[in-house]
PDB file of N, CA and C in Angstrom:
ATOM      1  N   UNK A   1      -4.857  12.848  -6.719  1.00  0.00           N
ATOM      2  CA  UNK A   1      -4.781  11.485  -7.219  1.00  0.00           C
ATOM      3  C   UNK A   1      -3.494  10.835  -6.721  1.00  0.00           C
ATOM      4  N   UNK A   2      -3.987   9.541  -6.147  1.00  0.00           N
ATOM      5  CA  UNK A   2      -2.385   8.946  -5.698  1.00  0.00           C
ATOM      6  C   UNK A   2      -2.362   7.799  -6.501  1.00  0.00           C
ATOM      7  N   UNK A   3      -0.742   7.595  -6.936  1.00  0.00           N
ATOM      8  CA  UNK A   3      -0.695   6.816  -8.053  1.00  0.00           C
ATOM      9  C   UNK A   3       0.718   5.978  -7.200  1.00  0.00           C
ATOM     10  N   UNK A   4       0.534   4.633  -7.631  1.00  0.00           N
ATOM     11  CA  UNK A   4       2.043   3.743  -6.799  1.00  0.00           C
ATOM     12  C   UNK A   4       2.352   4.306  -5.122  1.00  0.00           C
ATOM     13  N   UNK A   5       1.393   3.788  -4.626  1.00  0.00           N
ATOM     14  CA  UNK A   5       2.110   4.478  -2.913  1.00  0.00           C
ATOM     15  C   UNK A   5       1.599   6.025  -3.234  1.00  0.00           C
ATOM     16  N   UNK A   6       2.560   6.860  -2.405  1.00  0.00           N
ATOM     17  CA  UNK A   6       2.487   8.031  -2.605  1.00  0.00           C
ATOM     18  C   UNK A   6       2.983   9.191  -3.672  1.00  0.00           C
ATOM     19  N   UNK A   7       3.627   8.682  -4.506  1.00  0.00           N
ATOM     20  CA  UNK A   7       4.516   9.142  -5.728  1.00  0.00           C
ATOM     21  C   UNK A   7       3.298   9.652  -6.916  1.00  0.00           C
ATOM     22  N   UNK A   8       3.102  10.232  -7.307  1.00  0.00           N
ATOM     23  CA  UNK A   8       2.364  10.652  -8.799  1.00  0.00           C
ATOM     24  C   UNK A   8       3.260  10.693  -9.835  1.00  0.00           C
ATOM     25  N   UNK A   9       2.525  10.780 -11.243  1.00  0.00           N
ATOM     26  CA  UNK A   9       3.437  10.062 -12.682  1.00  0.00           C
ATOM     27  C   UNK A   9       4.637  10.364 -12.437  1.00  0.00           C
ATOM     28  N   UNK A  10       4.417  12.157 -12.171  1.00  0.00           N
ATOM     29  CA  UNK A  10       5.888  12.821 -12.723  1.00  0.00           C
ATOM     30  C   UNK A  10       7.042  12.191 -11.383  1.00  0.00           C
ATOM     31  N   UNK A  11       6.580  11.574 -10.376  1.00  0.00           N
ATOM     32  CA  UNK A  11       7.981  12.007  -9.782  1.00  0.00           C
ATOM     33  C   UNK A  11       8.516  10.044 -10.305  1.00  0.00           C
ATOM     34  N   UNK A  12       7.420   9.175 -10.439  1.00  0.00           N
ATOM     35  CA  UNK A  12       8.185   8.218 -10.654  1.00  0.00           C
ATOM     36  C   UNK A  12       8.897   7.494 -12.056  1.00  0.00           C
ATOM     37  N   UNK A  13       8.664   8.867 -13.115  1.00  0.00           N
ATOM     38  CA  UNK A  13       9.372   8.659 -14.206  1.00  0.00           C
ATOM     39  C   UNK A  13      10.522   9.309 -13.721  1.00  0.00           C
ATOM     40  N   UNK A  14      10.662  10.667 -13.047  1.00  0.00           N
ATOM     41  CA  UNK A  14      12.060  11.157 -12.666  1.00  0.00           C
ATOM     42  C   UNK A  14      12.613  10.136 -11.947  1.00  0.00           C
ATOM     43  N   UNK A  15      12.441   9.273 -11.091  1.00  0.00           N
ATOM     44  CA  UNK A  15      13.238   8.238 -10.250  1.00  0.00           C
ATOM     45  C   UNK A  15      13.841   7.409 -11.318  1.00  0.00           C
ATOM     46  N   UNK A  16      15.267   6.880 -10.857  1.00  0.00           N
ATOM     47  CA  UNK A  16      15.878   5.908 -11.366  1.00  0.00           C
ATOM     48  C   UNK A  16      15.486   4.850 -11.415  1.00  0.00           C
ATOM     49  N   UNK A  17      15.421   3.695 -12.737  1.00  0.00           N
ATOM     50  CA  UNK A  17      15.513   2.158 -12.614  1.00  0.00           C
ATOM     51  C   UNK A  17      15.570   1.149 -11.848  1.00  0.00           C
ATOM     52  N   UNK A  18      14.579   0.936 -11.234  1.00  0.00           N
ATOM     53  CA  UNK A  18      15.320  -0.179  -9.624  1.00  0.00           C
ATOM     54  C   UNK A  18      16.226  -1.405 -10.579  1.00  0.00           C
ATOM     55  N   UNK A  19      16.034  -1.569 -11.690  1.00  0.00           N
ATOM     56  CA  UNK A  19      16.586  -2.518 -12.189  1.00  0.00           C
ATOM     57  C   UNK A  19      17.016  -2.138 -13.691  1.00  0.00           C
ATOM     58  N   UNK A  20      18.067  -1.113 -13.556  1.00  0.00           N
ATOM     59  CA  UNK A  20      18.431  -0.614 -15.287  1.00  0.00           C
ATOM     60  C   UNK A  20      19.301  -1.414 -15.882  1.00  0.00           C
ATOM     61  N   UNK A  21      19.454  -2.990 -15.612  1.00  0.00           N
ATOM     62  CA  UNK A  21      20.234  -3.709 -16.754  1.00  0.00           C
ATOM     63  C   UNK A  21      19.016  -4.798 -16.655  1.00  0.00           C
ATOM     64  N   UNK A  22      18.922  -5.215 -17.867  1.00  0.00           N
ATOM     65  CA  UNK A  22      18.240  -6.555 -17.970  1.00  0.00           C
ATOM     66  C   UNK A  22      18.247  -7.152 -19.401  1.00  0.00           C
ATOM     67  N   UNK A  23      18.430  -8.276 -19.579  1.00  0.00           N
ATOM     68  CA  UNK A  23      18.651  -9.190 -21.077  1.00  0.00           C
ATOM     69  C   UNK A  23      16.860  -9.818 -21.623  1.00  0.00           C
ATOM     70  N   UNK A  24      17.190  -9.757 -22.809  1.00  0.00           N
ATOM     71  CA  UNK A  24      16.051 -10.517 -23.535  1.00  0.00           C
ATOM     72  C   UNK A  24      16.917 -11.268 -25.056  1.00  0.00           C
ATOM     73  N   UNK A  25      15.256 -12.090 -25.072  1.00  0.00           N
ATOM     74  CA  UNK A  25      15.924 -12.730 -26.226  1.00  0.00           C
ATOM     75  C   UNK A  25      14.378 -13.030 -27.314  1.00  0.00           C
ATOM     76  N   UNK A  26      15.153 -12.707 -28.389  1.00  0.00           N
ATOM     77  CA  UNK A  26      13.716 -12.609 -29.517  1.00  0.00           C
ATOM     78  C   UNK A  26      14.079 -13.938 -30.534  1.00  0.00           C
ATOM     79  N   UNK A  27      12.930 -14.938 -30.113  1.00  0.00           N
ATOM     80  CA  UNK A  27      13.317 -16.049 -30.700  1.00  0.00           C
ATOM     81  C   UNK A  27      12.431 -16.307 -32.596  1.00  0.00           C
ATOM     82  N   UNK A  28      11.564 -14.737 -32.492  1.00  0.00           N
ATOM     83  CA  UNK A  28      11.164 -14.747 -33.962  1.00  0.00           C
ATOM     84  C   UNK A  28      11.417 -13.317 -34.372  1.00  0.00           C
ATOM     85  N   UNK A  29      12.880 -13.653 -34.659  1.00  0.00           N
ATOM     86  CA  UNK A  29      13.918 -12.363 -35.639  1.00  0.00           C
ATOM     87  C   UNK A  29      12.844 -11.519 -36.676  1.00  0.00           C
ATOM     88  N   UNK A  30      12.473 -12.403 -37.225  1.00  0.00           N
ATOM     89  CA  UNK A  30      11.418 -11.908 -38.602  1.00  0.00           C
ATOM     90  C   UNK A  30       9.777 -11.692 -38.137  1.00  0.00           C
ATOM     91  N   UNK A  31       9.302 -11.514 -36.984  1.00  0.00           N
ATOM     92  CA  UNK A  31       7.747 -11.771 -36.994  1.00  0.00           C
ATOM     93  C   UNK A  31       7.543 -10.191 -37.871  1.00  0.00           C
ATOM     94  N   UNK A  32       8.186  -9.275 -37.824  1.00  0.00           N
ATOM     95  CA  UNK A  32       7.986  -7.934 -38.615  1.00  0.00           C
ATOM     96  C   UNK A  32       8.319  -7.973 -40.199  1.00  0.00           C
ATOM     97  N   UNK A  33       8.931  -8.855 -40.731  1.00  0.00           N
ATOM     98  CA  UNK A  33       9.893  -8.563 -41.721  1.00  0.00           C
ATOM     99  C   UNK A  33       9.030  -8.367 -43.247  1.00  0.00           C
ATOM    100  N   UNK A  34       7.719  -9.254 -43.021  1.00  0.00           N
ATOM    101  CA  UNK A  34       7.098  -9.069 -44.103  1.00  0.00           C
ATOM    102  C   UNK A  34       6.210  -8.264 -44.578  1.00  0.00           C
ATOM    103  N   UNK A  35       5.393  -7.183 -43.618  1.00  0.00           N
ATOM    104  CA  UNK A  35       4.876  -6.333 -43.788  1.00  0.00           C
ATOM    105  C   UNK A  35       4.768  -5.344 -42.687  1.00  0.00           C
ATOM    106  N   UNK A  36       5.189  -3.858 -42.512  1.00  0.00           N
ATOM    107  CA  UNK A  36       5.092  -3.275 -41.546  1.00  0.00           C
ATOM    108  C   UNK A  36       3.627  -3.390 -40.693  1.00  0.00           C
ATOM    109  N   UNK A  37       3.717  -3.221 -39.777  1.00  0.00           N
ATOM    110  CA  UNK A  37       2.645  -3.213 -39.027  1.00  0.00           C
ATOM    111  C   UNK A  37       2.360  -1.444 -38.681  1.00  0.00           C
ATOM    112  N   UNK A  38       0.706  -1.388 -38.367  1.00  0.00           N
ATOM    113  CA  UNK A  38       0.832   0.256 -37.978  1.00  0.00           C
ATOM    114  C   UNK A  38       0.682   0.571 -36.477  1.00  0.00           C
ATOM    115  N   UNK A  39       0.988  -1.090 -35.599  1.00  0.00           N
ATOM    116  CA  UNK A  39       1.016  -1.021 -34.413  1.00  0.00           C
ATOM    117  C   UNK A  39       1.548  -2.292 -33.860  1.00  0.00           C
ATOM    118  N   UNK A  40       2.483  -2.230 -32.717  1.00  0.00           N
ATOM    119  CA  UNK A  40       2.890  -3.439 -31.877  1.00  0.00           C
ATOM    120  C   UNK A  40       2.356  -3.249 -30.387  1.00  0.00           C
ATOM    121  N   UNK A  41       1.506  -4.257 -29.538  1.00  0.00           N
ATOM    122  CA  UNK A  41       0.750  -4.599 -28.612  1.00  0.00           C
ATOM    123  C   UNK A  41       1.696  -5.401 -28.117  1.00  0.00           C
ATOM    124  N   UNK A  42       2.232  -4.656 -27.154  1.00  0.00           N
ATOM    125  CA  UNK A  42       2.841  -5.765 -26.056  1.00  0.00           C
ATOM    126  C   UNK A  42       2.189  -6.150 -24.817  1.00  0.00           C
ATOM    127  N   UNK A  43       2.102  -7.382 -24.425  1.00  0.00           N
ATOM    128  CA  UNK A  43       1.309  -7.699 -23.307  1.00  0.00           C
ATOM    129  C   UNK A  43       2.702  -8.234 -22.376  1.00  0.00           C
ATOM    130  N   UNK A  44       2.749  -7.869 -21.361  1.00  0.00           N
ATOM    131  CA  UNK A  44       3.905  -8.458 -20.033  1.00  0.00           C
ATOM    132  C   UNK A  44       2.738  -9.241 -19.549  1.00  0.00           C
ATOM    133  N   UNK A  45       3.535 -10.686 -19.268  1.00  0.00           N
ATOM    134  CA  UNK A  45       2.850 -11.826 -18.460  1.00  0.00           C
ATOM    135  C   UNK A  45       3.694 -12.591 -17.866  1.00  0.00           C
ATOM    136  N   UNK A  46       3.258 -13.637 -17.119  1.00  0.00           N
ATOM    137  CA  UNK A  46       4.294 -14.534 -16.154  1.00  0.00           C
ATOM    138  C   UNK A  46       4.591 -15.721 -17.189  1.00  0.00           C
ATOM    139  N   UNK A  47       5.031 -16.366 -17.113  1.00  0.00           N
ATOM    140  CA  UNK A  47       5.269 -17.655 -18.014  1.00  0.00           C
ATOM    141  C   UNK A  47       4.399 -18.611 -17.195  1.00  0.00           C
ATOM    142  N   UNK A  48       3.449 -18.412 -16.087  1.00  0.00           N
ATOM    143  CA  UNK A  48       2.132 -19.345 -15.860  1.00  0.00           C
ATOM    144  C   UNK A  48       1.592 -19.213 -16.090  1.00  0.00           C
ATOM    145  N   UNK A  49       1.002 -18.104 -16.552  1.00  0.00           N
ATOM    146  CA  UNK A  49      -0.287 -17.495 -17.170  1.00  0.00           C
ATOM    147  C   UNK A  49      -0.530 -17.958 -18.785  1.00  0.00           C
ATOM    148  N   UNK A  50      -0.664 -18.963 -18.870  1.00  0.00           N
ATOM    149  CA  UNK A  50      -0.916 -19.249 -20.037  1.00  0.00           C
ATOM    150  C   UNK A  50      -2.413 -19.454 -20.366  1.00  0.00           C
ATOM    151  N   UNK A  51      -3.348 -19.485 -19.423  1.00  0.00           N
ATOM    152  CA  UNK A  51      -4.836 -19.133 -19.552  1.00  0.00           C
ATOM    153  C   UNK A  51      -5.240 -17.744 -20.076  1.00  0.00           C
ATOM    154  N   UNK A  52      -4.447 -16.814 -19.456  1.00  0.00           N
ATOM    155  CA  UNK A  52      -4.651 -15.556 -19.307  1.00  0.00           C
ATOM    156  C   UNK A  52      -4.050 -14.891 -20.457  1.00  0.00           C
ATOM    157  N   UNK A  53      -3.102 -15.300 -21.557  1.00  0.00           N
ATOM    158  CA  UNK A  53      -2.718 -15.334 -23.051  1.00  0.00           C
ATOM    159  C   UNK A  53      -3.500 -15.758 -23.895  1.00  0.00           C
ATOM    160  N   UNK A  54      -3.968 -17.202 -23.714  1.00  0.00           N
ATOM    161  CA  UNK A  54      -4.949 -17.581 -24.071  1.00  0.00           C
ATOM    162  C   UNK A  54      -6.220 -16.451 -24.354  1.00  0.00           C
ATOM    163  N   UNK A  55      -7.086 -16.583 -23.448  1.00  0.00           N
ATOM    164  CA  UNK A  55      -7.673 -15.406 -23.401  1.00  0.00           C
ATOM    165  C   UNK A  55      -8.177 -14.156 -24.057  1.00  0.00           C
ATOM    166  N   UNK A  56      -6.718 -13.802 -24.235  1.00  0.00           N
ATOM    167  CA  UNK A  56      -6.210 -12.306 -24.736  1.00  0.00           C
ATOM    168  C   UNK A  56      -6.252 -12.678 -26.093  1.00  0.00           C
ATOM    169  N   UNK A  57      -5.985 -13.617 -27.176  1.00  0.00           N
ATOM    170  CA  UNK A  57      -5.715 -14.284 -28.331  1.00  0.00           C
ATOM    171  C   UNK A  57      -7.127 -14.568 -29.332  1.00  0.00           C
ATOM    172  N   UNK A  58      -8.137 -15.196 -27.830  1.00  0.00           N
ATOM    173  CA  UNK A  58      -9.429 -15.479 -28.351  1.00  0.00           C
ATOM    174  C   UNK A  58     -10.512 -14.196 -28.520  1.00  0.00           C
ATOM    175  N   UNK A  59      -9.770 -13.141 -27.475  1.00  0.00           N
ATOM    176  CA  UNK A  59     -10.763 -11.849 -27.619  1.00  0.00           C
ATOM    177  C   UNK A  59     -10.216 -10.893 -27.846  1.00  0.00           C
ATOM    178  N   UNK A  60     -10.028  -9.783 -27.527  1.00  0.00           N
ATOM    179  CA  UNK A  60      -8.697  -8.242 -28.052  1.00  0.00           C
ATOM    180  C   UNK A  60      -7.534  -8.838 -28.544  1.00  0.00           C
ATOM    181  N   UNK A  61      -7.433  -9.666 -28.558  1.00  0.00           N
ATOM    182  CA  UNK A  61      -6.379  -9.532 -29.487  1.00  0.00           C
ATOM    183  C   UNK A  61      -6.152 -10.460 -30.412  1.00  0.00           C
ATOM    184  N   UNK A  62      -7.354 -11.049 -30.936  1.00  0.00           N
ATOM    185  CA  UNK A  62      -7.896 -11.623 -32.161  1.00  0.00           C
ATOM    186  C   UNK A  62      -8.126 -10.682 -32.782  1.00  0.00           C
ATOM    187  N   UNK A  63      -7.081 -10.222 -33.737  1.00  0.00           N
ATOM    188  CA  UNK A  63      -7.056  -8.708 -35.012  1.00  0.00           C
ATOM    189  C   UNK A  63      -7.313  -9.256 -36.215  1.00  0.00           C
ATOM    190  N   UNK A  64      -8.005 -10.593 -36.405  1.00  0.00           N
ATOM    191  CA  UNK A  64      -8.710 -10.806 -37.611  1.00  0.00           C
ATOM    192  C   UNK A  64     -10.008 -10.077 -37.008  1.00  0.00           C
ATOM    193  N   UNK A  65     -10.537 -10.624 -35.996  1.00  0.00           N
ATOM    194  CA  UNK A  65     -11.865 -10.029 -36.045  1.00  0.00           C
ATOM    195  C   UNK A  65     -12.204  -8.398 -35.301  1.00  0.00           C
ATOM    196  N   UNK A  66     -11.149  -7.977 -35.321  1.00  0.00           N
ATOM    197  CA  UNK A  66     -11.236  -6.318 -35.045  1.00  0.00           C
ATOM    198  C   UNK A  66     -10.565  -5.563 -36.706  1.00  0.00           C
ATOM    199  N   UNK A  67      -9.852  -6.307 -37.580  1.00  0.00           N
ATOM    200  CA  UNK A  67      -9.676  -5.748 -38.196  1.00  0.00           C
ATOM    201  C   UNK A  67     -11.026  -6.521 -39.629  1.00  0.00           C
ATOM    202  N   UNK A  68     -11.997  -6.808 -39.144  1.00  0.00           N
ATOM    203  CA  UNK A  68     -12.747  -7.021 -39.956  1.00  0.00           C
ATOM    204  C   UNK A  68     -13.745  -6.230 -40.258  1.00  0.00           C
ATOM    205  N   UNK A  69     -13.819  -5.250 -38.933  1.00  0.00           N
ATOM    206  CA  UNK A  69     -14.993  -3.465 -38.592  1.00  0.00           C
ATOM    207  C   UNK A  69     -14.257  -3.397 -39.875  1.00  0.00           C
ATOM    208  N   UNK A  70     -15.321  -2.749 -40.662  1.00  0.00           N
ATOM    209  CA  UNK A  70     -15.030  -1.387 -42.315  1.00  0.00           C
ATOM    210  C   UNK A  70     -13.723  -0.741 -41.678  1.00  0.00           C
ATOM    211  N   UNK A  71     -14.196   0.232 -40.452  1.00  0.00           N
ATOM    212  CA  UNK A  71     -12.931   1.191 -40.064  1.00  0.00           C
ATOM    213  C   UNK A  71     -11.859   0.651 -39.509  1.00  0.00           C
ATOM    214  N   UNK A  72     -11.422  -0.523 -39.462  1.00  0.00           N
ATOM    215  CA  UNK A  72     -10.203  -1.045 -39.142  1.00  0.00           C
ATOM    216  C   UNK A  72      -9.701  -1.835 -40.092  1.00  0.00           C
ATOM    217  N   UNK A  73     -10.057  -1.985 -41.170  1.00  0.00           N
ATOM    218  CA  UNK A  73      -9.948  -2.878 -42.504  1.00  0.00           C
ATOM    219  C   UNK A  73      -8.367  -2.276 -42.485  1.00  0.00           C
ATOM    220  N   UNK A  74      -8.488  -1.485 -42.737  1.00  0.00           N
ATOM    221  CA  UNK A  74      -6.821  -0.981 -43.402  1.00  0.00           C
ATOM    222  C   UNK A  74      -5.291  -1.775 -41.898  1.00  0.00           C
ATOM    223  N   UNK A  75      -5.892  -1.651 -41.053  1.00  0.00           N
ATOM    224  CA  UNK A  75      -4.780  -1.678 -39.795  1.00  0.00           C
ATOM    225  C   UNK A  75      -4.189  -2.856 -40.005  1.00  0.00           C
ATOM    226  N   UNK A  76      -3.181  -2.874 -40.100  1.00  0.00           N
ATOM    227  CA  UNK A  76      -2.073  -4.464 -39.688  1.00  0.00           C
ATOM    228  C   UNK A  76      -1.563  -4.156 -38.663  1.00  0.00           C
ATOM    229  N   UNK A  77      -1.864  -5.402 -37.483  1.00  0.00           N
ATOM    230  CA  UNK A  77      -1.679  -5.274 -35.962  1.00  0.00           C
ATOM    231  C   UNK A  77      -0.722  -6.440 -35.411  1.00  0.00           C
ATOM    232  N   UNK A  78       0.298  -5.910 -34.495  1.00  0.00           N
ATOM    233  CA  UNK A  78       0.883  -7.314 -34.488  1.00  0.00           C
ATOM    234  C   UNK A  78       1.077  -7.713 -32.595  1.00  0.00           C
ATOM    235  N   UNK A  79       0.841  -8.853 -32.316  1.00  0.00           N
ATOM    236  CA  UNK A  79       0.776  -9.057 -30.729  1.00  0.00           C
ATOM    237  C   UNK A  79       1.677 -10.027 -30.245  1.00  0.00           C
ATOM    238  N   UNK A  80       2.424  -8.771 -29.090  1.00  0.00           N
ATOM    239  CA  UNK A  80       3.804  -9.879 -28.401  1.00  0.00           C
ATOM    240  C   UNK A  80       3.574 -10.118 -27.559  1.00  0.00           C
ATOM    241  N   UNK A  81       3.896 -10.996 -26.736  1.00  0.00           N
ATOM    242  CA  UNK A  81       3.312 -11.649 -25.403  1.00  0.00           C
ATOM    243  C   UNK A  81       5.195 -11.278 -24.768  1.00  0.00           C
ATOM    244  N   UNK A  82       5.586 -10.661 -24.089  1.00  0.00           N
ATOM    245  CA  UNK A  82       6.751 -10.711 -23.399  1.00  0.00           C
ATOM    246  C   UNK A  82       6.823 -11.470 -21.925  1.00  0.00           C
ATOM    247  N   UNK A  83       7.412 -12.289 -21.992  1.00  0.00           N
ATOM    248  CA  UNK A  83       7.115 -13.528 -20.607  1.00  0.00           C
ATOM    249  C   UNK A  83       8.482 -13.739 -20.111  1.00  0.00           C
ATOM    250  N   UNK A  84       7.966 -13.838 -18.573  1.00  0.00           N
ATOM    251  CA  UNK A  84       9.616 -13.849 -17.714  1.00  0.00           C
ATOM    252  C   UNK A  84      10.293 -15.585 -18.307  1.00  0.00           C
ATOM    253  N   UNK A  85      11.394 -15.469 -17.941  1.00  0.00           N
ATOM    254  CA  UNK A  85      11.897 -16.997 -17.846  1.00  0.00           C
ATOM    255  C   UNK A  85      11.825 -17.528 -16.865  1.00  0.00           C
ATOM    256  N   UNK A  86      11.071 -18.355 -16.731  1.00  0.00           N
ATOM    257  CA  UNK A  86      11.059 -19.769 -15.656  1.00  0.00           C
ATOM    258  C   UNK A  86      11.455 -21.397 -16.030  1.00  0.00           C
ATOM    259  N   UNK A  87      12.505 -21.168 -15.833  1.00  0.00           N
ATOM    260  CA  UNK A  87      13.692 -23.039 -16.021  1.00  0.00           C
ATOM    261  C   UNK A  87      12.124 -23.843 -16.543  1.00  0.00           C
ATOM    262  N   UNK A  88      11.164 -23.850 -15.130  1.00  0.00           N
ATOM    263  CA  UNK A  88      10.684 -24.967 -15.105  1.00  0.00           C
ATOM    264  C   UNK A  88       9.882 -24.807 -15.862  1.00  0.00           C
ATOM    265  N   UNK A  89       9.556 -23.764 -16.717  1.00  0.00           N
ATOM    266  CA  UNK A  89       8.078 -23.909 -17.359  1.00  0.00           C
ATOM    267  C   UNK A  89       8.659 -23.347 -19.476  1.00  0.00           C
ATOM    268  N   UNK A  90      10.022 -23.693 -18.975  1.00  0.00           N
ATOM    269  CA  UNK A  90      10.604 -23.147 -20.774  1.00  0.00           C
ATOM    270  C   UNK A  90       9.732 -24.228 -21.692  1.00  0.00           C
ATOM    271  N   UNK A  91      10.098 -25.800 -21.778  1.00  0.00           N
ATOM    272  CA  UNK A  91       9.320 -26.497 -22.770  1.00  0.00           C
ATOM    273  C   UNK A  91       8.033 -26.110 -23.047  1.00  0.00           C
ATOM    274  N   UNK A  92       7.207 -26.025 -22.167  1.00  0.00           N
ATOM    275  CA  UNK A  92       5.537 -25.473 -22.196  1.00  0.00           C
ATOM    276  C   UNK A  92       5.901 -24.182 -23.179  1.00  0.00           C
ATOM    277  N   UNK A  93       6.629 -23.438 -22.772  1.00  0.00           N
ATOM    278  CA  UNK A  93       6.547 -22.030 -23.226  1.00  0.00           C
ATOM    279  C   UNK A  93       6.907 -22.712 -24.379  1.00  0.00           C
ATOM    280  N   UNK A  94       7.703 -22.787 -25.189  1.00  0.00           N
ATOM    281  CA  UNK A  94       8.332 -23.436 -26.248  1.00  0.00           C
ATOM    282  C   UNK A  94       6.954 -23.496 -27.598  1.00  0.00           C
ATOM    283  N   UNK A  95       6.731 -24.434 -26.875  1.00  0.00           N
ATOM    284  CA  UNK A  95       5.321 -25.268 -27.283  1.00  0.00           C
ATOM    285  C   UNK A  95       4.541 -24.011 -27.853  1.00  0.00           C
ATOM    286  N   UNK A  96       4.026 -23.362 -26.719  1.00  0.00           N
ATOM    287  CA  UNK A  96       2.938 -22.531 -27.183  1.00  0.00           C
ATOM    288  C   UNK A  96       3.651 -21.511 -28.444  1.00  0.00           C
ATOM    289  N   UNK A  97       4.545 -21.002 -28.440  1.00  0.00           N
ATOM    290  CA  UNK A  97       5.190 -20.023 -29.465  1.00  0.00           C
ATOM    291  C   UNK A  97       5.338 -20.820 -30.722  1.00  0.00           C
ATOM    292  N   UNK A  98       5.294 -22.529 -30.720  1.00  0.00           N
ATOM    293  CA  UNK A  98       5.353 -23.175 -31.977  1.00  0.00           C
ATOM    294  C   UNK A  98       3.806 -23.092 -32.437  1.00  0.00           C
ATOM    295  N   UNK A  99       3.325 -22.623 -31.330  1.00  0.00           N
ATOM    296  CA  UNK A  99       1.297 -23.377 -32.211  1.00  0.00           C
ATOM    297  C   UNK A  99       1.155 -21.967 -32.665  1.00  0.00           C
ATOM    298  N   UNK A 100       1.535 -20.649 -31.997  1.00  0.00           N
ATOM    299  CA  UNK A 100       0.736 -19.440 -32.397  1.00  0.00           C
ATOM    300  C   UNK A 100       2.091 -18.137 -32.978  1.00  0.00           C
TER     301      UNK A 100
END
């Protein structure tokens, strides 16, 4: 099995970080604070892809209606969208994190 080029799992977890410093910023301190969750879903996306969030919101990862199955009744699920910064597209981004 070839996995990334020629590398398989193990050798490219042993390789170093091409990029081991990098900053973030969490602009909802509290989205956890009121009830643990028994899982966090992170999705990595571009900050254009806002169709493709979309998307993800209306189907898997609409956890009203997966946690409405009998056997998922109990689960509290919570979904982060982690998105690069792009200058030009911050207000848009803005926006959408105020509606959802």
């Amino acid at each position: 099995m070839e996995f990334v080029g020629t590398k398989y799992p193990k050798q490219l977890f042993k390789q170093k970080p091409i990029r081991a410093e990098f900053s973030y910023e969490i602009k909802n301190e509290n989205f956890c604070s009121s009830v643990k969750p028994h899982a966090l879903i992170f999705v990595v996306s571009k900050s254009s892809n806002y169709d493709s969030r979309n998307a993800i919101r209306r189907t898997w990862g609409n956890f009203a209606r997966i946690t409405s199955l009998n056997k998922f009744s109990h689960l509290y699920l919570k979904l982060f969208f982690l998105i690069d910064i792009d200058e030009t597209r911050l207000i848009s981004i803005s926006l959408e994190q105020t509606l959802f």
